[in-house]
C-alpha atoms as a PDB file:
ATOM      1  CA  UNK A   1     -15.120 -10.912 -20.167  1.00  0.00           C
ATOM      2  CA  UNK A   2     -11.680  -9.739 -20.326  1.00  0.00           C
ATOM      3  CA  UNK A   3      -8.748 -10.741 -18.204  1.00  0.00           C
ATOM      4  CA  UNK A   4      -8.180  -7.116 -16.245  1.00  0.00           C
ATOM      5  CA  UNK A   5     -12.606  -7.403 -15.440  1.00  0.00           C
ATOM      6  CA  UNK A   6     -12.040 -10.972 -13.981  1.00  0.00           C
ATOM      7  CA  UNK A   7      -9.754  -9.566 -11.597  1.00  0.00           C
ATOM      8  CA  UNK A   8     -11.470  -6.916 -10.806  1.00  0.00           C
ATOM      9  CA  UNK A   9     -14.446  -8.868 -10.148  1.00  0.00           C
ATOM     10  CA  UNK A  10     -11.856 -11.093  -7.718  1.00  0.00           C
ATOM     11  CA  UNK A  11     -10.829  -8.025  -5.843  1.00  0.00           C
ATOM     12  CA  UNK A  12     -14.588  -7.036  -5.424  1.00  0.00           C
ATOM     13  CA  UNK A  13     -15.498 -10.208  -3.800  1.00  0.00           C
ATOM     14  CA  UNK A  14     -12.639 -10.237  -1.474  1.00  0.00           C
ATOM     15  CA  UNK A  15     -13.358  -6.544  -0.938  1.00  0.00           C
ATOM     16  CA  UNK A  16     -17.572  -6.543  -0.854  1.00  0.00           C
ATOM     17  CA  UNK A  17     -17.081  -2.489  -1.982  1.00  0.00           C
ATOM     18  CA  UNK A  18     -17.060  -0.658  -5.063  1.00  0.00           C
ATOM     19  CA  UNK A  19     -14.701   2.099  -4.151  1.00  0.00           C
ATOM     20  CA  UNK A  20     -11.885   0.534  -2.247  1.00  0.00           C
ATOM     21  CA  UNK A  21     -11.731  -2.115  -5.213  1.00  0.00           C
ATOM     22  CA  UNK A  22     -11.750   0.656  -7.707  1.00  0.00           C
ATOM     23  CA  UNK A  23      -9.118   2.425  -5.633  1.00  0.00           C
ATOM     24  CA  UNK A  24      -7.108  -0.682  -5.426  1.00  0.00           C
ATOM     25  CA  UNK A  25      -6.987  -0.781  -9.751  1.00  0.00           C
ATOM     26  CA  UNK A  26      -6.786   2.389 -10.122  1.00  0.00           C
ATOM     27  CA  UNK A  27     -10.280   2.698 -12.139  1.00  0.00           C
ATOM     28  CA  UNK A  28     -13.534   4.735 -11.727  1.00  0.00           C
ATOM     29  CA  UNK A  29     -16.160   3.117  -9.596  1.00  0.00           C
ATOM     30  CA  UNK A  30     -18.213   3.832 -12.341  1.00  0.00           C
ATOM     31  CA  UNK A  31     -15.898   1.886 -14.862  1.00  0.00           C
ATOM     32  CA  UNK A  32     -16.587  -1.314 -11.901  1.00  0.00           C
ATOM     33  CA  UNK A  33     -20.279  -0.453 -11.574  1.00  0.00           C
ATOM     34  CA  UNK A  34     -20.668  -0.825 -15.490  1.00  0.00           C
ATOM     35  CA  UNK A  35     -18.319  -3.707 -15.490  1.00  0.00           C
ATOM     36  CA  UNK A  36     -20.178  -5.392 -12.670  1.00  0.00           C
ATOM     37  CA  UNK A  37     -23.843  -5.139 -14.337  1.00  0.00           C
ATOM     38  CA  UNK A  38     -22.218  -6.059 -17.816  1.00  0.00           C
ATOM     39  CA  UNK A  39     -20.921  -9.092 -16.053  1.00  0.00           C
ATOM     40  CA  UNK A  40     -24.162  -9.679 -14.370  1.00  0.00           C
ATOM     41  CA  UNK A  41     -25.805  -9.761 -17.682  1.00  0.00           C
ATOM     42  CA  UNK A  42     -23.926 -11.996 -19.502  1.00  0.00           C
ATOM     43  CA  UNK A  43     -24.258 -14.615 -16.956  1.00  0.00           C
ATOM     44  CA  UNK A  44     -27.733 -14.220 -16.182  1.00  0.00           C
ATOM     45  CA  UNK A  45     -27.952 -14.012 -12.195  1.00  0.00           C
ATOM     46  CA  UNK A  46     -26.983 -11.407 -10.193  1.00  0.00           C
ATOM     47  CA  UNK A  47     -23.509 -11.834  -8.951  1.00  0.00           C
ATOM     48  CA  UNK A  48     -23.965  -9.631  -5.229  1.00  0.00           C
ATOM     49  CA  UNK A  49     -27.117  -8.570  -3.135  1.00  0.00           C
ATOM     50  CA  UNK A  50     -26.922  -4.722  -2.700  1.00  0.00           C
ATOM     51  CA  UNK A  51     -28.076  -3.132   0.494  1.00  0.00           C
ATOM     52  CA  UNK A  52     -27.419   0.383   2.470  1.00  0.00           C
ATOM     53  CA  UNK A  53     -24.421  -1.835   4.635  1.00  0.00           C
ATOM     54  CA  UNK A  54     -22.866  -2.625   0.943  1.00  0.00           C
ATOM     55  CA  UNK A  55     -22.487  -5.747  -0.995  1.00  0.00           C
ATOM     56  CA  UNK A  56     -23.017  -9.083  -0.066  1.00  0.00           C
ATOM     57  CA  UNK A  57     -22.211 -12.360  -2.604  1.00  0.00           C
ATOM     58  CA  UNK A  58     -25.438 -14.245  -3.716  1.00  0.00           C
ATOM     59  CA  UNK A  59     -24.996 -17.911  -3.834  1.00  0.00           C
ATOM     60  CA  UNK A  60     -24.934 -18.111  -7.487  1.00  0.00           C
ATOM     61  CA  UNK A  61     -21.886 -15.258  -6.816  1.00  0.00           C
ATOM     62  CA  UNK A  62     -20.006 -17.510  -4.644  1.00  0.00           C
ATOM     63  CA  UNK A  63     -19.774 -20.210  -7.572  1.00  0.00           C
ATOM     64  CA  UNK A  64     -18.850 -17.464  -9.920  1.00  0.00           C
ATOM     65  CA  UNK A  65     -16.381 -16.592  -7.281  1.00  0.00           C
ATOM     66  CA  UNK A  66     -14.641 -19.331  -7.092  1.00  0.00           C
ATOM     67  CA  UNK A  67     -14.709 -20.030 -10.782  1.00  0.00           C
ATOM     68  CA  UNK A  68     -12.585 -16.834 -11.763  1.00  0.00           C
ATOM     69  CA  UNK A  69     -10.115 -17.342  -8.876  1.00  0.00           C
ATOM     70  CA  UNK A  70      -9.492 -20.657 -10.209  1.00  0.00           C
ATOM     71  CA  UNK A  71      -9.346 -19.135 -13.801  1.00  0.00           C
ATOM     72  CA  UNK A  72      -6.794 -16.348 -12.615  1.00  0.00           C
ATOM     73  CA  UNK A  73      -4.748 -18.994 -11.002  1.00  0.00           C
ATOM     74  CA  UNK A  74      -4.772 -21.497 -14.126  1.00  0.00           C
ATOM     75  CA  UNK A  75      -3.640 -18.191 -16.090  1.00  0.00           C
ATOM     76  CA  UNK A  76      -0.589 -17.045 -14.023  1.00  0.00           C
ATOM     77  CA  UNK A  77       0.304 -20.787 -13.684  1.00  0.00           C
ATOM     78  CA  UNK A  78       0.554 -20.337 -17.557  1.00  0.00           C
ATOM     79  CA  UNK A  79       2.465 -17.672 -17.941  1.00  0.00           C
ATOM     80  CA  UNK A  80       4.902 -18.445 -15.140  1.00  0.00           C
ATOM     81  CA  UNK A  81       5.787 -21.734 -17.370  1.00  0.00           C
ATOM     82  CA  UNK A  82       6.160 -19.043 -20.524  1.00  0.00           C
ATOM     83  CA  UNK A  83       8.126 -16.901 -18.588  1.00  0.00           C
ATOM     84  CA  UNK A  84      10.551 -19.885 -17.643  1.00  0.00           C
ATOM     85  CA  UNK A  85      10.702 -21.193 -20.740  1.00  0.00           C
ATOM     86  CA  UNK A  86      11.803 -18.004 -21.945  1.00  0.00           C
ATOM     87  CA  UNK A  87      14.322 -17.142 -19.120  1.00  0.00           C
ATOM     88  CA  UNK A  88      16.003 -20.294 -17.991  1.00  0.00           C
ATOM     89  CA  UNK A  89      18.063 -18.654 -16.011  1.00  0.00           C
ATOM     90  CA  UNK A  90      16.906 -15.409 -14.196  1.00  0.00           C
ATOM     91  CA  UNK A  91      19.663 -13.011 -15.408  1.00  0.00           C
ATOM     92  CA  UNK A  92      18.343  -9.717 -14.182  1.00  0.00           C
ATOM     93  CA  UNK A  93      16.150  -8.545 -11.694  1.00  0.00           C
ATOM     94  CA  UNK A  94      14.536  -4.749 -11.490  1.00  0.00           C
ATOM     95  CA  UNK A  95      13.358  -3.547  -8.301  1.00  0.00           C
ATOM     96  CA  UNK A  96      11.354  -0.759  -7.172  1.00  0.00           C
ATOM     97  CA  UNK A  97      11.373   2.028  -4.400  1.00  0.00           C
ATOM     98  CA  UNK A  98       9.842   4.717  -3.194  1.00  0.00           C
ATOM     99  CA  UNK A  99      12.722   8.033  -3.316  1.00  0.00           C
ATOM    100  CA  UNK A 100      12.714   8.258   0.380  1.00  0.00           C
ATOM    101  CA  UNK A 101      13.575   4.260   1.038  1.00  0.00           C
ATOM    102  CA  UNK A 102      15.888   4.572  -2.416  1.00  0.00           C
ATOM    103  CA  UNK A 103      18.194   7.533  -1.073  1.00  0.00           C
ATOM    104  CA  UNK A 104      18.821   5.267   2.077  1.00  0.00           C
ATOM    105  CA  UNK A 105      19.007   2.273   0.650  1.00  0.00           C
ATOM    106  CA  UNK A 106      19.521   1.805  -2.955  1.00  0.00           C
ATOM    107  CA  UNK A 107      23.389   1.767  -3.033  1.00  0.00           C
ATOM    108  CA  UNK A 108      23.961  -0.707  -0.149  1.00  0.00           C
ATOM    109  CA  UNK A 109      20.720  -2.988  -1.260  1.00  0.00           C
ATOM    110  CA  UNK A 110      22.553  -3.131  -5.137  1.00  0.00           C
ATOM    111  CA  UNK A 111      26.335  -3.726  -3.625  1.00  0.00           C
ATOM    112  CA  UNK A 112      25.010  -6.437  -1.124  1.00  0.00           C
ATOM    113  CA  UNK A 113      22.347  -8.240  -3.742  1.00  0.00           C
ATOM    114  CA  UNK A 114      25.425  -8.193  -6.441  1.00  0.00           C
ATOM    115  CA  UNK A 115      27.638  -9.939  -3.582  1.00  0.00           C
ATOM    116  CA  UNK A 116      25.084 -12.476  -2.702  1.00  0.00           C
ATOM    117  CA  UNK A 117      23.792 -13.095  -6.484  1.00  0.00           C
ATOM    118  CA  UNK A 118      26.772 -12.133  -8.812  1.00  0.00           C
ATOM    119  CA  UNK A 119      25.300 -13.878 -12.233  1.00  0.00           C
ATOM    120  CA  UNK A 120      22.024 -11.181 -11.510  1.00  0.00           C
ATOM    121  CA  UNK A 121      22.175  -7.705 -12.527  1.00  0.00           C
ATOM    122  CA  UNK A 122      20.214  -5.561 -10.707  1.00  0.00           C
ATOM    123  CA  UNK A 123      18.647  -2.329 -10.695  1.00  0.00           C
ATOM    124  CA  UNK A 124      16.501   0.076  -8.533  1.00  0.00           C
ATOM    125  CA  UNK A 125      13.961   2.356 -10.186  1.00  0.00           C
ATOM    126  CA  UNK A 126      12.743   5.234  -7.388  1.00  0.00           C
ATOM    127  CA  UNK A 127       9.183   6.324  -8.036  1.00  0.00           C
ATOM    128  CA  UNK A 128       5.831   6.890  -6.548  1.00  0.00           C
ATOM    129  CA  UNK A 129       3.213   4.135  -4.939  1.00  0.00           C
ATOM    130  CA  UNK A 130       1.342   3.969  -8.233  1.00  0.00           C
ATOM    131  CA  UNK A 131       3.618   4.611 -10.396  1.00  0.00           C
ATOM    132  CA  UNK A 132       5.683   1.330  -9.145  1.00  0.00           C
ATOM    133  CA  UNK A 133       2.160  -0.670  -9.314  1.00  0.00           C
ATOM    134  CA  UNK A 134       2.074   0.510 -13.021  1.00  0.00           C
ATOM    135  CA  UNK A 135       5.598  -0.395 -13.960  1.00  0.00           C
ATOM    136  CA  UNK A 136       4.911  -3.615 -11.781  1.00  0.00           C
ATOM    137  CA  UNK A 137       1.582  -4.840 -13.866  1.00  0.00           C
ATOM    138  CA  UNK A 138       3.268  -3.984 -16.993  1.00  0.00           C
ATOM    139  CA  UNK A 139       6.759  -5.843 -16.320  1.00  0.00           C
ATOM    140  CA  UNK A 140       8.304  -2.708 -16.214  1.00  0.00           C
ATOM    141  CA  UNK A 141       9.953  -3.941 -12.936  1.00  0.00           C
ATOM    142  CA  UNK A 142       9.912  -7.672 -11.628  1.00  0.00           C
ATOM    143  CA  UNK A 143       9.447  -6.833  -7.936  1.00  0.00           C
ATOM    144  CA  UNK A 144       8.670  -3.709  -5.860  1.00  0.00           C
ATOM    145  CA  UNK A 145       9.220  -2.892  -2.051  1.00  0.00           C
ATOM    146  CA  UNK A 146       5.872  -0.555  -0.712  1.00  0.00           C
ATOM    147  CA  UNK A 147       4.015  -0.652   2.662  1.00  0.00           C
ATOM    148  CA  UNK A 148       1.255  -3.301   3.278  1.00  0.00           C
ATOM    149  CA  UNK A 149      -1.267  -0.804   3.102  1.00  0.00           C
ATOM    150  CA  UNK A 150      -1.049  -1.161  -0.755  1.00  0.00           C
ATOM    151  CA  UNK A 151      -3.116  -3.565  -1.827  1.00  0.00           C
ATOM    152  CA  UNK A 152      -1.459  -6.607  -3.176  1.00  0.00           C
ATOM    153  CA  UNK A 153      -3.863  -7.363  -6.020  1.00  0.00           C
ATOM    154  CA  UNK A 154      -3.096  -9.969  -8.712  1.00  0.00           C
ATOM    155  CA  UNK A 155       0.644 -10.130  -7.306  1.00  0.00           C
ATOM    156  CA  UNK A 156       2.994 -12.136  -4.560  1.00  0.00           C
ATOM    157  CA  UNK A 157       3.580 -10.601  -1.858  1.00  0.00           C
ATOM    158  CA  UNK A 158       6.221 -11.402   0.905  1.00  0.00           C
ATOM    159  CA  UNK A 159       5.802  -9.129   4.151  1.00  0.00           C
ATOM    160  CA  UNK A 160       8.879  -8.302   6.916  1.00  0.00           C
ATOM    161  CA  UNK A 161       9.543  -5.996   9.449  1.00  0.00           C
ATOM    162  CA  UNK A 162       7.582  -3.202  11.257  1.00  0.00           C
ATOM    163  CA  UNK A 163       6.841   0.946  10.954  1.00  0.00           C
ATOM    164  CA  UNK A 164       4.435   3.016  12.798  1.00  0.00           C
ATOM    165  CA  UNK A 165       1.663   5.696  12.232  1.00  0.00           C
ATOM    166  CA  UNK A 166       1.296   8.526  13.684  1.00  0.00           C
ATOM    167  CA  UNK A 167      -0.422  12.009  13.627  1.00  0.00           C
ATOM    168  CA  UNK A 168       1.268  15.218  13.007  1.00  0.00           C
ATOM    169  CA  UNK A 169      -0.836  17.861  14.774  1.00  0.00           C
ATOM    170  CA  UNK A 170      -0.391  21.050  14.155  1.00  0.00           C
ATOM    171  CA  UNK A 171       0.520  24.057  16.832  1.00  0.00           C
ATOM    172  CA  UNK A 172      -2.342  25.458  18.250  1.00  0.00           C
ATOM    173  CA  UNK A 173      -4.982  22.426  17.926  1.00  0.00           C
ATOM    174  CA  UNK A 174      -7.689  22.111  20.147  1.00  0.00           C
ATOM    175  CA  UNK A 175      -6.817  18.301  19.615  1.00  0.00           C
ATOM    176  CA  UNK A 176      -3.865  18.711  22.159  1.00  0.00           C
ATOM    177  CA  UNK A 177      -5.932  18.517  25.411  1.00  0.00           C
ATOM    178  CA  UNK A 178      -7.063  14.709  24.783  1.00  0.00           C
ATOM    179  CA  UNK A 179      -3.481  13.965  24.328  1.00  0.00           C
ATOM    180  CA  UNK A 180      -2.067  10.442  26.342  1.00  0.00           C
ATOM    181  CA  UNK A 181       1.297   9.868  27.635  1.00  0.00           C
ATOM    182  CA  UNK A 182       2.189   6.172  27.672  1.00  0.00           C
ATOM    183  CA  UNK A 183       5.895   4.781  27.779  1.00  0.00           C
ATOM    184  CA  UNK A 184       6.889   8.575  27.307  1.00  0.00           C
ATOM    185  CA  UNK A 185       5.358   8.406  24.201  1.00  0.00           C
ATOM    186  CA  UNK A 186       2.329  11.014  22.949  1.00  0.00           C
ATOM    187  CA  UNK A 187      -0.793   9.110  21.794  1.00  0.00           C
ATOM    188  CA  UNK A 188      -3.766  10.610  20.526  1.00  0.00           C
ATOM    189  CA  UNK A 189      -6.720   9.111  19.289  1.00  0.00           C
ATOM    190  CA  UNK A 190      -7.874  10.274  15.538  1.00  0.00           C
ATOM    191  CA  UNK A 191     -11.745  10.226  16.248  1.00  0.00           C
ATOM    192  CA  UNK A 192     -10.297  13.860  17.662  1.00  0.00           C
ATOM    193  CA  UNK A 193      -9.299  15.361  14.644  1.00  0.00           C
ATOM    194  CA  UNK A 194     -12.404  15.250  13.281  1.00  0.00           C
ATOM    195  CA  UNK A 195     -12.859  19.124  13.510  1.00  0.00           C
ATOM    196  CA  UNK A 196      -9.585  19.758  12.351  1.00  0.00           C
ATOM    197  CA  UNK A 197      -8.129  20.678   8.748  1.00  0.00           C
ATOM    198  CA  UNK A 198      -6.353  18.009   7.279  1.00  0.00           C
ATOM    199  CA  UNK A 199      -3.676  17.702   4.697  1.00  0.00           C
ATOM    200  CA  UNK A 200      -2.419  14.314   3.195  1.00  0.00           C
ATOM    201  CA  UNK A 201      -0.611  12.699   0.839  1.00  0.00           C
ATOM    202  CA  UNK A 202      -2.195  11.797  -2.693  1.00  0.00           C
ATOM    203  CA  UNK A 203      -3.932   9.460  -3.508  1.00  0.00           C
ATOM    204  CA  UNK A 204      -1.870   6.558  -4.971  1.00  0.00           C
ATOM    205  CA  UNK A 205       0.589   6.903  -2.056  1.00  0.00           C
ATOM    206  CA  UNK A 206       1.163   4.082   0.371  1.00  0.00           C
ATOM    207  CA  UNK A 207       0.614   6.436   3.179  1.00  0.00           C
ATOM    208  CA  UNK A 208      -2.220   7.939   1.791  1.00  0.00           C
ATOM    209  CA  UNK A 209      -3.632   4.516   1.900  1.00  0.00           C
ATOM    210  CA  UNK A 210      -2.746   4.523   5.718  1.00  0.00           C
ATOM    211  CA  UNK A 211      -4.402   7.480   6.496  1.00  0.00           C
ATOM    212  CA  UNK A 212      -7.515   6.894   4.170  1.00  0.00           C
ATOM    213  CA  UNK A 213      -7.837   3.029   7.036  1.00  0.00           C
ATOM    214  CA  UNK A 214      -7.296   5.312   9.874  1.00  0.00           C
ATOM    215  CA  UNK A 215      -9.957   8.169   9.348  1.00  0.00           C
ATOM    216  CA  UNK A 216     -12.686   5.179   8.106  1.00  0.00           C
ATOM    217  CA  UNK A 217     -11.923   3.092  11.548  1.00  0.00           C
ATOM    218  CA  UNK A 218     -12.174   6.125  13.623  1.00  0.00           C
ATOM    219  CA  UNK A 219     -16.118   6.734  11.633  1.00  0.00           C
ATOM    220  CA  UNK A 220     -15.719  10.137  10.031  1.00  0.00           C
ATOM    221  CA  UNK A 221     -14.269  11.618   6.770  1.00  0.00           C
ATOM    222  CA  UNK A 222     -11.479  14.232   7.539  1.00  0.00           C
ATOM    223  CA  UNK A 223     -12.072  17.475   6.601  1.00  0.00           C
ATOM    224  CA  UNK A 224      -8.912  17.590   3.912  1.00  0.00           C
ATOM    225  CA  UNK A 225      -7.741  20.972   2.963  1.00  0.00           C
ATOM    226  CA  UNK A 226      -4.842  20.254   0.977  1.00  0.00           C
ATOM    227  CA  UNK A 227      -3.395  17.224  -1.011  1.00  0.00           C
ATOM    228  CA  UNK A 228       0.806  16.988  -1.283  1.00  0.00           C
ATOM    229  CA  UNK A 229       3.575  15.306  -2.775  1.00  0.00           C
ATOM    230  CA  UNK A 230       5.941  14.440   0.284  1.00  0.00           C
ATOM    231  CA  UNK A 231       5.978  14.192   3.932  1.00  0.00           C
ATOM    232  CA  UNK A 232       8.534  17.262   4.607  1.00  0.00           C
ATOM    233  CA  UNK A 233       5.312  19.404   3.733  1.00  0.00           C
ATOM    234  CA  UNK A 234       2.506  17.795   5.498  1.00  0.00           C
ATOM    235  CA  UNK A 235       5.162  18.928   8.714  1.00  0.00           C
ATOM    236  CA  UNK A 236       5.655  22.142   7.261  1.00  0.00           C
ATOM    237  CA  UNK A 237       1.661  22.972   7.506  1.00  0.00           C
ATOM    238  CA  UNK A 238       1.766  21.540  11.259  1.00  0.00           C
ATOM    239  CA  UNK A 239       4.094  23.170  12.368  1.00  0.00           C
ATOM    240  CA  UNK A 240       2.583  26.666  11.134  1.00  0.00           C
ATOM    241  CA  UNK A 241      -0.530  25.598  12.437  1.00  0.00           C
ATOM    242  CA  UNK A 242      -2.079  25.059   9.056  1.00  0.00           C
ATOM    243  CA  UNK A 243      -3.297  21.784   8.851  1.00  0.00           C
ATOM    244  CA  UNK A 244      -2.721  18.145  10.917  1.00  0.00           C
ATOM    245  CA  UNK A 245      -1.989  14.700   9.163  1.00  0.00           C
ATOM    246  CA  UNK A 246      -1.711  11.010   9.597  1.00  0.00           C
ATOM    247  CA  UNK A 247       1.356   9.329   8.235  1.00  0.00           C
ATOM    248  CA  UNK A 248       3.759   6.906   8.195  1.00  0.00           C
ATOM    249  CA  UNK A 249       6.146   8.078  11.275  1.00  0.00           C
ATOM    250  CA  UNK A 250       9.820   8.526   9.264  1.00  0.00           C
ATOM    251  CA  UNK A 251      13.332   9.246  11.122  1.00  0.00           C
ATOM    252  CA  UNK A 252      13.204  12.366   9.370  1.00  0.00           C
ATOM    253  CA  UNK A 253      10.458  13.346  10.450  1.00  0.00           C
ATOM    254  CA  UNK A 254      11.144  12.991  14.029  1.00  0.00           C
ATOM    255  CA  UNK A 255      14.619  14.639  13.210  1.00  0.00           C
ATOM    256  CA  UNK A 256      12.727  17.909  12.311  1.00  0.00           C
ATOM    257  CA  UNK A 257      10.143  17.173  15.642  1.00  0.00           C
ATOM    258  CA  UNK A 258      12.760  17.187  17.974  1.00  0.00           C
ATOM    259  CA  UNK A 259      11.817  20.974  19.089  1.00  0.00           C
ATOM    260  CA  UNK A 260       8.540  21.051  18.028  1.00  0.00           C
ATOM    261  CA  UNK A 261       6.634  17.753  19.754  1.00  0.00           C
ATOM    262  CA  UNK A 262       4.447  17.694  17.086  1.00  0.00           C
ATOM    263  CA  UNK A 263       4.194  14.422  16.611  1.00  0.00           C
ATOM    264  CA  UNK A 264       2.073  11.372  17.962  1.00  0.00           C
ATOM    265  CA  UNK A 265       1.669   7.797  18.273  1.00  0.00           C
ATOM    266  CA  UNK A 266      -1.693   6.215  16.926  1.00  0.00           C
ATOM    267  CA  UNK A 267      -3.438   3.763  19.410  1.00  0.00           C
ATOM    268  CA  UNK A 268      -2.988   0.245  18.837  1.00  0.00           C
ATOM    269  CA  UNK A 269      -6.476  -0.729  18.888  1.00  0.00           C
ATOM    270  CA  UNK A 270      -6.414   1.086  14.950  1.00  0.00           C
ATOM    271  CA  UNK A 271      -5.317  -2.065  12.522  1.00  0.00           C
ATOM    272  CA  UNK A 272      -3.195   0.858  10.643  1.00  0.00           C
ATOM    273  CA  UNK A 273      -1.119   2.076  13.546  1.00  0.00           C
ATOM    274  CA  UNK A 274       1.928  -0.595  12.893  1.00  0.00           C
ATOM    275  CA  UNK A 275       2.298  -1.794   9.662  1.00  0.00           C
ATOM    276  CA  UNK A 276       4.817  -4.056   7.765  1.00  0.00           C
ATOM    277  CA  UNK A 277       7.179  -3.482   4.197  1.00  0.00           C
ATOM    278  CA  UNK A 278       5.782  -5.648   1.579  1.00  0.00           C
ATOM    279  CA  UNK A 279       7.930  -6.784  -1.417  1.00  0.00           C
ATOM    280  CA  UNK A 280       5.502  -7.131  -4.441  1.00  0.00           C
ATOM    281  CA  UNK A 281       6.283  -9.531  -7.472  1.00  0.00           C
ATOM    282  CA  UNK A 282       4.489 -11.054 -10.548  1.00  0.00           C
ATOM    283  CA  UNK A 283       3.503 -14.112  -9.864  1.00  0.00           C
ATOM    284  CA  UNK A 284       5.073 -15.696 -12.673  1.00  0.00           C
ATOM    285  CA  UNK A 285       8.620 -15.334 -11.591  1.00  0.00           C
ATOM    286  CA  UNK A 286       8.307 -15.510  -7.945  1.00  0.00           C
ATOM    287  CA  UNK A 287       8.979 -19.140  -7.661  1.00  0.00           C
ATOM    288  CA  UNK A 288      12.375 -18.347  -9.715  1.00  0.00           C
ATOM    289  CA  UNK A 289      14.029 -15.474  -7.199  1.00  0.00           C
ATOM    290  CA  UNK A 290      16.589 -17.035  -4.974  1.00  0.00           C
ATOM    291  CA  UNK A 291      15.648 -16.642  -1.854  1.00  0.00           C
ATOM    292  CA  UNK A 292      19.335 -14.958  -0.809  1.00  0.00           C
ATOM    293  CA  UNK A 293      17.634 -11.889  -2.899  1.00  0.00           C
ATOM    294  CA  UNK A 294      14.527 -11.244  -0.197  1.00  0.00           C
ATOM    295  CA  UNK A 295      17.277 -11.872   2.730  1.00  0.00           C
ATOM    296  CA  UNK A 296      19.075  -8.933   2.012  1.00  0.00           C
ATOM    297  CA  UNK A 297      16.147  -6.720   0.973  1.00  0.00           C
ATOM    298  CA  UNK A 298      14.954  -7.376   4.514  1.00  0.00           C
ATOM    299  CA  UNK A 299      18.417  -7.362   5.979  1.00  0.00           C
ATOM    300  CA  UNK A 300      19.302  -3.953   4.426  1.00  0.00           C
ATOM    301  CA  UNK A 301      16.107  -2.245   4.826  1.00  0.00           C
ATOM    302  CA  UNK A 302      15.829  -2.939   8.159  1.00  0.00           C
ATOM    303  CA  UNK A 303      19.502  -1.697   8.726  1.00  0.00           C
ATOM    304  CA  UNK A 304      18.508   1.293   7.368  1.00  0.00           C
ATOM    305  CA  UNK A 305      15.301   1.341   8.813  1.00  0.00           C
ATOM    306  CA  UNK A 306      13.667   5.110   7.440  1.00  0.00           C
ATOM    307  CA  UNK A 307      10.755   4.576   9.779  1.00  0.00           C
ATOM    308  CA  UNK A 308       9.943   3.924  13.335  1.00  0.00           C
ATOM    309  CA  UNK A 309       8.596   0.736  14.994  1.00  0.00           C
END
């Protein structure tokens, strides 16, 4: 068994389902199906009893469970003790941001972290949800700042703050009669977009993740028309009447809604509709990042809050 299958096979017994553990790695479920019997094999027992409600761990599994999360543990213990023997003294540290959180905050996070650590150079790479996860697992980056909807995986993870989720529905929908004013706030429940065209984010993206959580709580798959890059266009397609969306509720966005009410406010009974930032590390250097350096990350994100509580 190789290192990446044993934590795949962790992440499957935490997550008792093939395709939210595949999407969490990034794999095929097919690639986790094959690993999973292969496994199974090898050890002689089978490691999870299948059924129509999903997977369930045998007893046998349970053991084996416990076996590989000590094995993982043993392992990063290991290479945190390389990785400080080879960096005495943590001289740099590279962080990573999604573009939208990087154009607000990148210069002030630097200028403040430089103030705070001075012998630490750091630096901000701006890319996409799974692009950072990439350039995270392969020490591209030492630490990256995403929503808690991504999955934390093999890493640390330190969570702060709050944002909200919230539907863009677009002109016209039929969806607008079963909307609820609480607070002066519009709520609407998702179980009533389930006739409507969707568009989302892509796969990959934190707040694709979001959305993916809200449509399975609310018992239906969304009828998705259209897949984009960035948030300015799922509001775009609403506001022509296109297509609705769930998303991560940005100050931009309610910038551009301030004529067009668009935009509502996701019940709190959904365990998606308020979510926290997440700061994502390797394991093997967490235990060496002063603490001033998640201070300000909070301090300056929160500042410069691009989302809504």
């Amino acid at each position: 068994m190789k290192l990446e299958e044993l934590r795949w096979l962790n992440s499957l017994f935490r997550n008792c389902n093939i395709s939210a553990t595949a999407e969490e790695h990034f794999i095929t479920q097919s690639a986790l199906s094959q690993c999973l019997q292969r496994v199974e094999r090898e050890v002689g027992f089978p490691l999870f009893e299948r059924s129509n409600k999903g997977l369930r761990p045998t007893e046998k599994g349970m053991v084996f469970s416990k076996a590989i999360a000590r094995m993982l543990k043993t392992y990063a213990d290991f290479e945190q003790q390389i990785y400080l023997m080879d960096h005495p003294a943590l001289s740099e540290i590279r962080i990573g941001m999604a573009p939208f959180i990087a154009s607000l905050c990148s210069a002030g996070l630097l200028l403040e972290l430089s103030k705070k650590c001075p012998t630490i150079r750091f630096s901000v790479l701006d890319a996409q949800t799974k692009d950072m996860l990439e350039a995270l697992d392969s020490r591209e980056v030492d630490m990256i700042i995403v929503n808690q909807a991504v999955p934390k995986g093999q890493f640390e993870s330190v969570l702060f703050g709050k944002m909200s989720t919230g539907i863009i529905l677009r002109k016209g929908s039929e969806a607008e009669a079963h909307i609820e004013m609480h607070a002066e706030r519009k709520y609407l429940d998702p179980v009533w977009l389930k006739n409507e065209p969707i568009s989302l984010t892509r796969k990959g993206q934190a707040s694709r993740a979001i959305a993916d959580s809200i449509f399975r709580e609310a018992g239906f798959t969304p009828n998705i028309i259209q897949e984009i890059r960035n948030m300015s266009g799922l509001y775009k397609l609403a506001s022509q009447g296109l297509t609705s969306s769930v998303t991560t509720i940005t100050r931009e966005i309610m910038e551009w809604d301030q004529n067009e009410g668009l935009i509502c406010r996701i019940p709190k009974k959904y365990s998606m509709a308020q979510t926290q930032w997440q700061i994502l590390m390797q394991p093997s250097i967490s235990g060496s990042i002063p603490k001033d350096v998640f201070h300000v990350i909070e301090q300056v994100i929160l500042e410069n809050q691009p989302t809504i509580v």
